[in-house]
PDB file of N, CA and C in Angstrom:
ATOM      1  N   UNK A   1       0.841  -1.188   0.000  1.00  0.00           N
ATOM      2  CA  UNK A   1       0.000   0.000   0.000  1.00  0.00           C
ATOM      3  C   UNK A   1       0.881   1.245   0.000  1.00  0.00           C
ATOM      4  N   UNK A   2       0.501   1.884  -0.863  1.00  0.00           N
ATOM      5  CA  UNK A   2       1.155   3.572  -0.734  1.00  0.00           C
ATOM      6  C   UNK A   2       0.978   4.569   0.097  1.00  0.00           C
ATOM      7  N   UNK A   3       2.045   5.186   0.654  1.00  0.00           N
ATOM      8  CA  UNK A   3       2.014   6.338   1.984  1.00  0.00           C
ATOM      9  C   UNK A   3       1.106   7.359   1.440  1.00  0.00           C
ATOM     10  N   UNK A   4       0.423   7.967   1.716  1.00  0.00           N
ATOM     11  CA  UNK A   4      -0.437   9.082   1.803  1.00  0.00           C
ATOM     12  C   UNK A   4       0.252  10.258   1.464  1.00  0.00           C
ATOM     13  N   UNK A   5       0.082  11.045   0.305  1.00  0.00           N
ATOM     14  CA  UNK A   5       0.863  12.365   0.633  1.00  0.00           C
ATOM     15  C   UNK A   5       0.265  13.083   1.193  1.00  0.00           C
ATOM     16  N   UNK A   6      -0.887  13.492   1.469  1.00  0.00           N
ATOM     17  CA  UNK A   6      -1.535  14.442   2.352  1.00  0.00           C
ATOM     18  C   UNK A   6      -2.321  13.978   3.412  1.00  0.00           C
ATOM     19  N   UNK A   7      -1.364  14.131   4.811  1.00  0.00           N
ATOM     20  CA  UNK A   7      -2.423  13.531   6.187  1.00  0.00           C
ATOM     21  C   UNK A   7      -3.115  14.507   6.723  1.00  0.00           C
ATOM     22  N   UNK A   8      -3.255  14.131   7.955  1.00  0.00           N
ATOM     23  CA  UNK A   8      -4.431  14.913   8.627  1.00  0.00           C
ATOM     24  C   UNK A   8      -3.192  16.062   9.189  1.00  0.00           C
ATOM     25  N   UNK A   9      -3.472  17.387  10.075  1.00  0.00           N
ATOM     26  CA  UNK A   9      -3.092  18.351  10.575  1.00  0.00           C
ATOM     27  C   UNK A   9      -1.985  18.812   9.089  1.00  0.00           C
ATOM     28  N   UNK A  10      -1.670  18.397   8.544  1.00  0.00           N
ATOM     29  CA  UNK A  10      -0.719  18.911   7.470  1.00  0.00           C
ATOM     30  C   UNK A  10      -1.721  20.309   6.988  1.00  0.00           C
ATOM     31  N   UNK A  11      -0.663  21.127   6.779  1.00  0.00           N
ATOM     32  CA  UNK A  11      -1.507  22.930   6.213  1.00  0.00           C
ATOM     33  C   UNK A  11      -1.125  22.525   4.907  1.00  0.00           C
ATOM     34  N   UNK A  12      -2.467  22.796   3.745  1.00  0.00           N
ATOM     35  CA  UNK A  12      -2.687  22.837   2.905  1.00  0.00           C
ATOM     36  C   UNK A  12      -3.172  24.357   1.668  1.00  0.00           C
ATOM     37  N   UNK A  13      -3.314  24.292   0.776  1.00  0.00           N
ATOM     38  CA  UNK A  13      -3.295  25.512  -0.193  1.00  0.00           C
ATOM     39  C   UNK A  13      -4.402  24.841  -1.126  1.00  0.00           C
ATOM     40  N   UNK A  14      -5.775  25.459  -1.446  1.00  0.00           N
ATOM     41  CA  UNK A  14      -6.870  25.080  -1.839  1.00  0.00           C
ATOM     42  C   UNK A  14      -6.597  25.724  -3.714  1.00  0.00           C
ATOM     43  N   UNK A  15      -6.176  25.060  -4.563  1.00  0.00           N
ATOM     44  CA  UNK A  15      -5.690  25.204  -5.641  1.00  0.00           C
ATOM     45  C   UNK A  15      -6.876  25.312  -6.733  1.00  0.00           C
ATOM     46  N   UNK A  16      -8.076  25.476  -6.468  1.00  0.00           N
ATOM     47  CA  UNK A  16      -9.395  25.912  -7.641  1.00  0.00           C
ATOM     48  C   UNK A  16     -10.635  26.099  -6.214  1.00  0.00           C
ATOM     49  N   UNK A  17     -11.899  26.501  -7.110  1.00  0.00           N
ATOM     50  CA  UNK A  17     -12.798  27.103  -6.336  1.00  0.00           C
ATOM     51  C   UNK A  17     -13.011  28.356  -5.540  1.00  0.00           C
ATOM     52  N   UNK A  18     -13.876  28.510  -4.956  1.00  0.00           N
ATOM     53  CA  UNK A  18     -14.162  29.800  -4.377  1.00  0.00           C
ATOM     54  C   UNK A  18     -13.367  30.067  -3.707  1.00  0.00           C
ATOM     55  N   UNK A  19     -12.604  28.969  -2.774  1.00  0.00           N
ATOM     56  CA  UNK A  19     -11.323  29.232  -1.621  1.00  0.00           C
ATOM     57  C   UNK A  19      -9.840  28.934  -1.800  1.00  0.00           C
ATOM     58  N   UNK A  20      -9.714  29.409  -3.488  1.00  0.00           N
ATOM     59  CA  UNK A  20      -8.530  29.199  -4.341  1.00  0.00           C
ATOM     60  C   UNK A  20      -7.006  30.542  -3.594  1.00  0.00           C
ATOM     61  N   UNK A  21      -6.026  29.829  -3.260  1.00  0.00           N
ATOM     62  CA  UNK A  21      -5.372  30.397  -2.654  1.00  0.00           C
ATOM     63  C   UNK A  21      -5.297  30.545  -1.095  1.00  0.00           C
ATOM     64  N   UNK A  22      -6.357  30.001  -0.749  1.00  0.00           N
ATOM     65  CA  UNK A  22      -6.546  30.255   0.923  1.00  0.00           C
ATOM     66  C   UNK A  22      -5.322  28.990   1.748  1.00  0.00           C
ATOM     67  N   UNK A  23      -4.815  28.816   2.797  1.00  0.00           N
ATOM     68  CA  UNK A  23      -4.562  27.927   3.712  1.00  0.00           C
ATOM     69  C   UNK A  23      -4.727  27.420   4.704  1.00  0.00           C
ATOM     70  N   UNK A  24      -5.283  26.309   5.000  1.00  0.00           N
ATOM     71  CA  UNK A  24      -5.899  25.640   6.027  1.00  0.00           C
ATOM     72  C   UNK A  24      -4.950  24.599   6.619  1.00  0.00           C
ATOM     73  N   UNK A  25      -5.502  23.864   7.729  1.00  0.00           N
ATOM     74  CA  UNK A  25      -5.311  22.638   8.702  1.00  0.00           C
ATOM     75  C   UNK A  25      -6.447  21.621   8.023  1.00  0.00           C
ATOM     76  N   UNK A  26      -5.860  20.686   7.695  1.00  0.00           N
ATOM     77  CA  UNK A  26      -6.801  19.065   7.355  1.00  0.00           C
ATOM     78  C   UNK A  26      -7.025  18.602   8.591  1.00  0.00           C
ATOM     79  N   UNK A  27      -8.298  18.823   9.301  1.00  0.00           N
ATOM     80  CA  UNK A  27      -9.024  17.908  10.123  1.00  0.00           C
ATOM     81  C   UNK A  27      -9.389  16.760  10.128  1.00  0.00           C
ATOM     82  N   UNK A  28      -9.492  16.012   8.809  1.00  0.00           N
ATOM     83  CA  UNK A  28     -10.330  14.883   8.413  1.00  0.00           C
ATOM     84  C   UNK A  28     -10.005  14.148   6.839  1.00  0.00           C
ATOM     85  N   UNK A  29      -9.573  13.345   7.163  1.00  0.00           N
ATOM     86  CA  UNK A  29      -8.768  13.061   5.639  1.00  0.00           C
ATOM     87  C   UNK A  29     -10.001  11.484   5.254  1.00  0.00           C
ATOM     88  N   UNK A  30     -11.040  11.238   4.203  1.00  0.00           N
ATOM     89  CA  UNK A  30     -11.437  10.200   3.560  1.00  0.00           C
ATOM     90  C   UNK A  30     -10.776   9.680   2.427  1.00  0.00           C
ATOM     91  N   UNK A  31      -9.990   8.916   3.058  1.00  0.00           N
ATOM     92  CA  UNK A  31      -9.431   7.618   1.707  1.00  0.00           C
ATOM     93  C   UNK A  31     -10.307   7.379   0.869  1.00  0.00           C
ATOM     94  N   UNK A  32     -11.387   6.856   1.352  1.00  0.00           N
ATOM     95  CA  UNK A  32     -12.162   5.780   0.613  1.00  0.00           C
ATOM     96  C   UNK A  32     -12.710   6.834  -0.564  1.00  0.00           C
ATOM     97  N   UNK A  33     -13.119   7.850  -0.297  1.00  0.00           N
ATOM     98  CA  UNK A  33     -13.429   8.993  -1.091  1.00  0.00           C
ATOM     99  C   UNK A  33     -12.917   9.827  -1.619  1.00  0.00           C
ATOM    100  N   UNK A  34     -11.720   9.926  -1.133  1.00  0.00           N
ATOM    101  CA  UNK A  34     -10.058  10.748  -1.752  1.00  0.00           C
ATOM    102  C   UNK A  34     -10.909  12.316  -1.398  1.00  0.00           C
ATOM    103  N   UNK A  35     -10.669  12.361   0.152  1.00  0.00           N
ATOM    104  CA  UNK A  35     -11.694  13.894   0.094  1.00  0.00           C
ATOM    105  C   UNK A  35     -11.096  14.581   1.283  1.00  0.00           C
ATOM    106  N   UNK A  36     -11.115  15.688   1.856  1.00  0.00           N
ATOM    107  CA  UNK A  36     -10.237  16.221   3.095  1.00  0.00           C
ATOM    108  C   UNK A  36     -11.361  17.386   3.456  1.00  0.00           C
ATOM    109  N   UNK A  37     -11.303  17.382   5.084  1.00  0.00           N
ATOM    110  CA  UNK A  37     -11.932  18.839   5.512  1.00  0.00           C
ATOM    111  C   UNK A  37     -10.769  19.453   5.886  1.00  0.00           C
ATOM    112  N   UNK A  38     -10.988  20.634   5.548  1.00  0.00           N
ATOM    113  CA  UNK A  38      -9.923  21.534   5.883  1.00  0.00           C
ATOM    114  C   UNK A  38     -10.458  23.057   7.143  1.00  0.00           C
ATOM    115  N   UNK A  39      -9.597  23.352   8.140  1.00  0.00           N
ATOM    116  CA  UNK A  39     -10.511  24.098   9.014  1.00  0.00           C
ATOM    117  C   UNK A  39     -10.778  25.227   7.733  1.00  0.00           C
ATOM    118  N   UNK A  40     -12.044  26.226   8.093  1.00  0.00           N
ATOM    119  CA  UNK A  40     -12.103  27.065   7.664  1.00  0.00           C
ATOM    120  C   UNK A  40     -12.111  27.693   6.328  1.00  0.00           C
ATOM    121  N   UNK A  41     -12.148  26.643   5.506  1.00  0.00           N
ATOM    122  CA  UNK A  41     -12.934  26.554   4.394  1.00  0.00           C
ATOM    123  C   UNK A  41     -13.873  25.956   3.325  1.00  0.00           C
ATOM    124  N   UNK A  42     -13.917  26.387   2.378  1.00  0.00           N
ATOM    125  CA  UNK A  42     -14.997  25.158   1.897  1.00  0.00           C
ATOM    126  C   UNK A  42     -16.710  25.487   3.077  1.00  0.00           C
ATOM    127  N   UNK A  43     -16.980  26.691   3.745  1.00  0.00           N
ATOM    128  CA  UNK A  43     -17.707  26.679   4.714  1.00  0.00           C
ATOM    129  C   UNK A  43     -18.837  26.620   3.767  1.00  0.00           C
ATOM    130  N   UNK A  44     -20.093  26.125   4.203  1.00  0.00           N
ATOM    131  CA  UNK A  44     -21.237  25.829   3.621  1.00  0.00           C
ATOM    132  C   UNK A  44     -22.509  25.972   4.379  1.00  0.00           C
ATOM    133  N   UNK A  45     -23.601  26.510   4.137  1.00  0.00           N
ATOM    134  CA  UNK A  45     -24.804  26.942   5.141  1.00  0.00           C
ATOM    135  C   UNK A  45     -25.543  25.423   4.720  1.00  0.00           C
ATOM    136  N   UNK A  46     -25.707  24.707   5.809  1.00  0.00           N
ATOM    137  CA  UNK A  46     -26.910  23.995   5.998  1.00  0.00           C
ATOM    138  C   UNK A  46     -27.949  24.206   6.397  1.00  0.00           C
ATOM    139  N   UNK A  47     -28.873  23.831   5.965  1.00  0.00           N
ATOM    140  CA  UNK A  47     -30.646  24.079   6.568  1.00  0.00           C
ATOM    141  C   UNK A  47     -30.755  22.704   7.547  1.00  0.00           C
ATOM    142  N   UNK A  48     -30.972  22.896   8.787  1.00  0.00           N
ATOM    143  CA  UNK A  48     -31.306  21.584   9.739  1.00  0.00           C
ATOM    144  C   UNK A  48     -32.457  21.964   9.836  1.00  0.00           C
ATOM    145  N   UNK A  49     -33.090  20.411  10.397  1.00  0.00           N
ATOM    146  CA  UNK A  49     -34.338  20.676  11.018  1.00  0.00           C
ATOM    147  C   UNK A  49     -34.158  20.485  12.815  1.00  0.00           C
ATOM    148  N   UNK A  50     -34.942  21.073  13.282  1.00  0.00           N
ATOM    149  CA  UNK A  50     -34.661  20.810  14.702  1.00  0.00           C
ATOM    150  C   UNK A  50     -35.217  19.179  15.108  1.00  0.00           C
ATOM    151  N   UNK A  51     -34.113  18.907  15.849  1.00  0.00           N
ATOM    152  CA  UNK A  51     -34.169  17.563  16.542  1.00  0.00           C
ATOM    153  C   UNK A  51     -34.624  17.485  18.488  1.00  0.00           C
ATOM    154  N   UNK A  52     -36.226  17.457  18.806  1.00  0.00           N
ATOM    155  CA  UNK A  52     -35.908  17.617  20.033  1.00  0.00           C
ATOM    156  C   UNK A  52     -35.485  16.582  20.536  1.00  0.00           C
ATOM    157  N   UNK A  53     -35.302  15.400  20.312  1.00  0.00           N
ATOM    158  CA  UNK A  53     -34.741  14.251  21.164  1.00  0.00           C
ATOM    159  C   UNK A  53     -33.302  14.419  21.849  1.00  0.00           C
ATOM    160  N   UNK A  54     -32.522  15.471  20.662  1.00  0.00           N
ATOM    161  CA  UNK A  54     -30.907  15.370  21.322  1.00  0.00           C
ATOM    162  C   UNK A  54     -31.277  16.857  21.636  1.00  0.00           C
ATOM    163  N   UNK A  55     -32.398  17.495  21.924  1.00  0.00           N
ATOM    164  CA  UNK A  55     -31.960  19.057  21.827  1.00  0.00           C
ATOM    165  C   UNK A  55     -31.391  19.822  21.352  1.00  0.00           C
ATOM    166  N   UNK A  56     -31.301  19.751  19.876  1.00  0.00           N
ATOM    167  CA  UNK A  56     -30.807  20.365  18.867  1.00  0.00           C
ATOM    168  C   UNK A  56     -31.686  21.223  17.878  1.00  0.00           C
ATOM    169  N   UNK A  57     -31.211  22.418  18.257  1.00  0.00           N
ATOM    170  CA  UNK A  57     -32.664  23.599  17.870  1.00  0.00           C
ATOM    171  C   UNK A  57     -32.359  23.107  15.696  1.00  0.00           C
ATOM    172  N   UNK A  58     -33.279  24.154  15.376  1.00  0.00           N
ATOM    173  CA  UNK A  58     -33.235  23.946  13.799  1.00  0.00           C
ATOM    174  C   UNK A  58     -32.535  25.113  13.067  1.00  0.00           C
ATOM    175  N   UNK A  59     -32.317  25.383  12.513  1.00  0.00           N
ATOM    176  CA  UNK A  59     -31.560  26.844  11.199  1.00  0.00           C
ATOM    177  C   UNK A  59     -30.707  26.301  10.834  1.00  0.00           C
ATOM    178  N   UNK A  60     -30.014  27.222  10.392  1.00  0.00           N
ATOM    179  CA  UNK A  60     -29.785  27.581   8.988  1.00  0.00           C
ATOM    180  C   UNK A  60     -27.942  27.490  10.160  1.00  0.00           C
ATOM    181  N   UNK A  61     -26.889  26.264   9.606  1.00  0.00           N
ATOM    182  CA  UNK A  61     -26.050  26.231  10.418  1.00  0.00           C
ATOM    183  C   UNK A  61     -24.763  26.386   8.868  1.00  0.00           C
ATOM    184  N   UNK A  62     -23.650  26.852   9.689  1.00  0.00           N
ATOM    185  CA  UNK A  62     -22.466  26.950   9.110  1.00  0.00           C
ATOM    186  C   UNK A  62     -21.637  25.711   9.363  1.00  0.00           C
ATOM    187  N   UNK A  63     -20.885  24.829   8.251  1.00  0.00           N
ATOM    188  CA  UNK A  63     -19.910  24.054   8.589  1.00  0.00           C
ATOM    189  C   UNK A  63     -18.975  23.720   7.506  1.00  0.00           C
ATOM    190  N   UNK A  64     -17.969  22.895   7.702  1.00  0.00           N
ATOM    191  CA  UNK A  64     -16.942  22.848   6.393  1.00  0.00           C
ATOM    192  C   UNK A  64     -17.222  21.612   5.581  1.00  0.00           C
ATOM    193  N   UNK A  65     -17.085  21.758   3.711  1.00  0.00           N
ATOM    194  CA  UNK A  65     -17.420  20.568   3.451  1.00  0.00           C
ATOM    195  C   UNK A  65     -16.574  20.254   2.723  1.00  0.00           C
ATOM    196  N   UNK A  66     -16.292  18.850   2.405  1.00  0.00           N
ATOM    197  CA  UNK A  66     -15.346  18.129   2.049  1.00  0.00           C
ATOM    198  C   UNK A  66     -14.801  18.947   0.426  1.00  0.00           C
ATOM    199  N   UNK A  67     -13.426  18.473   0.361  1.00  0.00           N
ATOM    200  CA  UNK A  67     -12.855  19.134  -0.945  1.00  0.00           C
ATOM    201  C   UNK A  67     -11.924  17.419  -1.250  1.00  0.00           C
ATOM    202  N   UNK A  68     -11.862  17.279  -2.921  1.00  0.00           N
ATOM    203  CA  UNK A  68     -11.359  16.378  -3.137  1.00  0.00           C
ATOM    204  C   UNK A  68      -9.563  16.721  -3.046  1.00  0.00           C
ATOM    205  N   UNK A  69      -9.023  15.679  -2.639  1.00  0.00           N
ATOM    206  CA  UNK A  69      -7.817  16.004  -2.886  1.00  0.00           C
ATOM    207  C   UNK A  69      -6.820  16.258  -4.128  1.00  0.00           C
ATOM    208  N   UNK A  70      -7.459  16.605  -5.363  1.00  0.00           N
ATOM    209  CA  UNK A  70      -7.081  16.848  -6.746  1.00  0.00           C
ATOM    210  C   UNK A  70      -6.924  18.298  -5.909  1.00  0.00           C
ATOM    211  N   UNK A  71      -7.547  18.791  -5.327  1.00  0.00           N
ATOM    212  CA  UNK A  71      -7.762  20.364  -5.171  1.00  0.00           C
ATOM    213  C   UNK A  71      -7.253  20.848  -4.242  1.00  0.00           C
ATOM    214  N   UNK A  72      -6.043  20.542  -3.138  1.00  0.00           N
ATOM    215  CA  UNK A  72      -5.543  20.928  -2.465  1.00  0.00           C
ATOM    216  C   UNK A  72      -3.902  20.650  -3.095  1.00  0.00           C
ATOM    217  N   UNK A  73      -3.073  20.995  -2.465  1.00  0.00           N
ATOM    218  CA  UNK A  73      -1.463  20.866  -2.063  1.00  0.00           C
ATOM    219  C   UNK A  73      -1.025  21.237  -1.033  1.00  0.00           C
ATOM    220  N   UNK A  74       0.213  20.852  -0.453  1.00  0.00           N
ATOM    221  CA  UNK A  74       0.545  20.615   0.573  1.00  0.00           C
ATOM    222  C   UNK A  74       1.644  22.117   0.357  1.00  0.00           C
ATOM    223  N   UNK A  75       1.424  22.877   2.084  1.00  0.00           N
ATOM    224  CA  UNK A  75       1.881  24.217   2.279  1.00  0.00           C
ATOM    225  C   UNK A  75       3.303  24.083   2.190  1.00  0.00           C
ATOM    226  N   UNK A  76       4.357  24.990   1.427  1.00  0.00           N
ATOM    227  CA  UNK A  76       5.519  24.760   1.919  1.00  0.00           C
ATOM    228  C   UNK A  76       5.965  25.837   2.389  1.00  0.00           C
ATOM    229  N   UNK A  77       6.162  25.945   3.504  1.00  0.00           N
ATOM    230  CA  UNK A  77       6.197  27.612   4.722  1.00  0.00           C
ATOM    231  C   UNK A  77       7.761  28.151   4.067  1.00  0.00           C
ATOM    232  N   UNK A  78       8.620  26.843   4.122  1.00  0.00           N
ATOM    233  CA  UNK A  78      10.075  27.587   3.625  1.00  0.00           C
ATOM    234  C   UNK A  78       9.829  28.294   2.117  1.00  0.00           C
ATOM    235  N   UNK A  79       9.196  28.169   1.753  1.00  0.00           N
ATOM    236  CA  UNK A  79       9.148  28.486  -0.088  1.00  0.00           C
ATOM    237  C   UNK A  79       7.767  29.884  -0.038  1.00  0.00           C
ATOM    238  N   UNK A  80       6.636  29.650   0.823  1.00  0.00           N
ATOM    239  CA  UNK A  80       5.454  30.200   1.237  1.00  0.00           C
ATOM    240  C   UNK A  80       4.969  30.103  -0.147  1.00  0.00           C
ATOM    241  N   UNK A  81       4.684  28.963  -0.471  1.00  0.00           N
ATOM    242  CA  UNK A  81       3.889  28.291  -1.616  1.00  0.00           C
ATOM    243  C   UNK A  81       3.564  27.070  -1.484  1.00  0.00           C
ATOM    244  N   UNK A  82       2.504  26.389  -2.315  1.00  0.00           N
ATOM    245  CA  UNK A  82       2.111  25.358  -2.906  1.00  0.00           C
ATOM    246  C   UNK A  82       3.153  24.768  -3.531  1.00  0.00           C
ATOM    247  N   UNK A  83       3.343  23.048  -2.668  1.00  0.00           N
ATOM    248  CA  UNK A  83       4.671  22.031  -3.155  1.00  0.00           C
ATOM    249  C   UNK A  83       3.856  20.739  -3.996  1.00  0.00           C
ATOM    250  N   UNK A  84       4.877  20.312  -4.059  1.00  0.00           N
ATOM    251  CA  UNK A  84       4.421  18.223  -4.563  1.00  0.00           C
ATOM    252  C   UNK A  84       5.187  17.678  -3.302  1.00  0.00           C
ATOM    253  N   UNK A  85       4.478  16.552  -3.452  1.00  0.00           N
ATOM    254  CA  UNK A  85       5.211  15.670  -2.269  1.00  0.00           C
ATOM    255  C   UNK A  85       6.325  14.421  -2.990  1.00  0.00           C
ATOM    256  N   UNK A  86       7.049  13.825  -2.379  1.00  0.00           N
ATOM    257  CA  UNK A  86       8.065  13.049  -2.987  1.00  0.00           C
ATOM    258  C   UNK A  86       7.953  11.929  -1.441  1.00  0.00           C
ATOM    259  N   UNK A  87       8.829  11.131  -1.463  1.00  0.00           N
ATOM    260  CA  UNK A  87       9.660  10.259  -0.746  1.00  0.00           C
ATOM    261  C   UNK A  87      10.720   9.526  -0.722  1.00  0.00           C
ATOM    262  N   UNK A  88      11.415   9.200   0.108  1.00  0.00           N
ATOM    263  CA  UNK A  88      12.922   8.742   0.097  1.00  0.00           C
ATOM    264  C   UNK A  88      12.276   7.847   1.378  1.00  0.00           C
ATOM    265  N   UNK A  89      13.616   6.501   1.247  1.00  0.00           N
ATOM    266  CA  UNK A  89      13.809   5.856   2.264  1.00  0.00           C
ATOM    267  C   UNK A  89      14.883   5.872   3.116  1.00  0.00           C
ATOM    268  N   UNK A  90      14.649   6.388   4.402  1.00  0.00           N
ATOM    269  CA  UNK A  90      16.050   6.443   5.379  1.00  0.00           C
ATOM    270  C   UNK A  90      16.137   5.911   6.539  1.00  0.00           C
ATOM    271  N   UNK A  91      16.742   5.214   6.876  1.00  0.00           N
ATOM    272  CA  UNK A  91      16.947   4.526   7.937  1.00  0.00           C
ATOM    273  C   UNK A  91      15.722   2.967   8.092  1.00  0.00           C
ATOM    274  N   UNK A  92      15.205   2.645   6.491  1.00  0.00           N
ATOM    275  CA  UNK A  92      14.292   1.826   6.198  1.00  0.00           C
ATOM    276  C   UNK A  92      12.750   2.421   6.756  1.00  0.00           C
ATOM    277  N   UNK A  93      12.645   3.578   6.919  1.00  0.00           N
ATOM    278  CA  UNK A  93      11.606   4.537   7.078  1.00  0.00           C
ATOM    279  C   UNK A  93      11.133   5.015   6.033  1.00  0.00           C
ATOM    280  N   UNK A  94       9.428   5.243   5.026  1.00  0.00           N
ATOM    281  CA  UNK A  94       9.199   6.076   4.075  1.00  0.00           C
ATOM    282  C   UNK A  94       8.609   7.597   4.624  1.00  0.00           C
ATOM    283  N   UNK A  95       9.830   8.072   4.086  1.00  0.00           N
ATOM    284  CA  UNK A  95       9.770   9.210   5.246  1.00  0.00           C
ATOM    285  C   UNK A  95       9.042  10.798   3.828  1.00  0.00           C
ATOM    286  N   UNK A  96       8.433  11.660   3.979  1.00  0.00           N
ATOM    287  CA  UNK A  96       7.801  12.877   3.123  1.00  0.00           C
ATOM    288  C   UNK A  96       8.971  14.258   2.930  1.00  0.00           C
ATOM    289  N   UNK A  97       9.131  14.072   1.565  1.00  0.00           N
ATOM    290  CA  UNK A  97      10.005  15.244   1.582  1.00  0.00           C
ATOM    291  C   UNK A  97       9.173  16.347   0.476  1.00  0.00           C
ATOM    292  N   UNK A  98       9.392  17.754   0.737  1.00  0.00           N
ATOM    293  CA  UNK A  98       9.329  18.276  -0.259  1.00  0.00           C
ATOM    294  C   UNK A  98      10.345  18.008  -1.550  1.00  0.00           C
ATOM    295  N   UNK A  99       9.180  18.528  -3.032  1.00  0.00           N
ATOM    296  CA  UNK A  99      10.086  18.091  -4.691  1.00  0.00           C
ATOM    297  C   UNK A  99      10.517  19.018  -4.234  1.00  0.00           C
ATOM    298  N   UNK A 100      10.264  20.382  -4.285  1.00  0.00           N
ATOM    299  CA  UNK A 100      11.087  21.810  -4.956  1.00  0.00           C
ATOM    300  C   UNK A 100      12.175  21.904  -3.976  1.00  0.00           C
ATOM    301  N   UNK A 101      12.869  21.681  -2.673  1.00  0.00           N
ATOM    302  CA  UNK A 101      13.997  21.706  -2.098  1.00  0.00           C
ATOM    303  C   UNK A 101      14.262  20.716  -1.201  1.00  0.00           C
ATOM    304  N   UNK A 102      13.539  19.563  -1.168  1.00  0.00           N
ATOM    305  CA  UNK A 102      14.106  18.489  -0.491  1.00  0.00           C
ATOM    306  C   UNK A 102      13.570  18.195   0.984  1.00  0.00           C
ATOM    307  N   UNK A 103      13.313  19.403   1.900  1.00  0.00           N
ATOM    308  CA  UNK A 103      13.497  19.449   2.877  1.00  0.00           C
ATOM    309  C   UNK A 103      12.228  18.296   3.343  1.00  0.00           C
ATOM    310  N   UNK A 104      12.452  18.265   4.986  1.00  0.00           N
ATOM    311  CA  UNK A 104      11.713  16.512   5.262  1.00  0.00           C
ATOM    312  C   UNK A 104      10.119  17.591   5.612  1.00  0.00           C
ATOM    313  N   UNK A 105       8.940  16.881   5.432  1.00  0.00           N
ATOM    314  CA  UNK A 105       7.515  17.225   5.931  1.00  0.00           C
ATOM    315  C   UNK A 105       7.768  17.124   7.132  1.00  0.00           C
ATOM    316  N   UNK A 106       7.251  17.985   8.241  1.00  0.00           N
ATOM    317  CA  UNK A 106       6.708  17.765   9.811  1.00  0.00           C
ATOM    318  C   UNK A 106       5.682  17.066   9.719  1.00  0.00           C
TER     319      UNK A 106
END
């Protein structure tokens, strides 16, 4: 199985759509769906209905919705741009480096 280039808490750069250019934190990464929440964007108004069983009133609520991962890249703070991801093996570890200068992912 192949390492993931984009995990969860990794800061990301939203590369098309309304929140093109913005940077976020990945809260929530779906494999199965190749999809990521990212804090603070992608925000979307839902219409709920109120639920009294859990006490959950009804309106009109704000939350973040999923973005496929075609549409993000991974932040590179040393460069303060949008990178690719790569990998090397060291110490028999598959460890995340940035392409454009090498340096290792936190």
């Amino acid at each position: 199985m192949s390492a993931n280039k984009i995990r969860c808490h990794d800061e990301v750069v939203v590369l098309t759509g309304k929140d093109k250019g913005k940077i976020g934190r990945v809260k929530f990464l779906c494999l199965s769906k190749k999809t990521v929440i990212v804090s603070g964007i992608n925000v979307v108004k839902k219409h709920q209905k109120p639920v009294p069983n859990k006490n959950q009133p009804g309106g009109i609520i704000e939350k973040e919705a999923f973005i496929h991962l075609s549409n993000v890249a991974i932040f590179n703070a040393a460069l303060n741009k949008a990178d690719r991801v790569g990998f090397k093996i060291k110490n028999g570890k598959k460890i995340r480096i940035f392409k454009s200068n090498g340096n290792l992912i936190k």
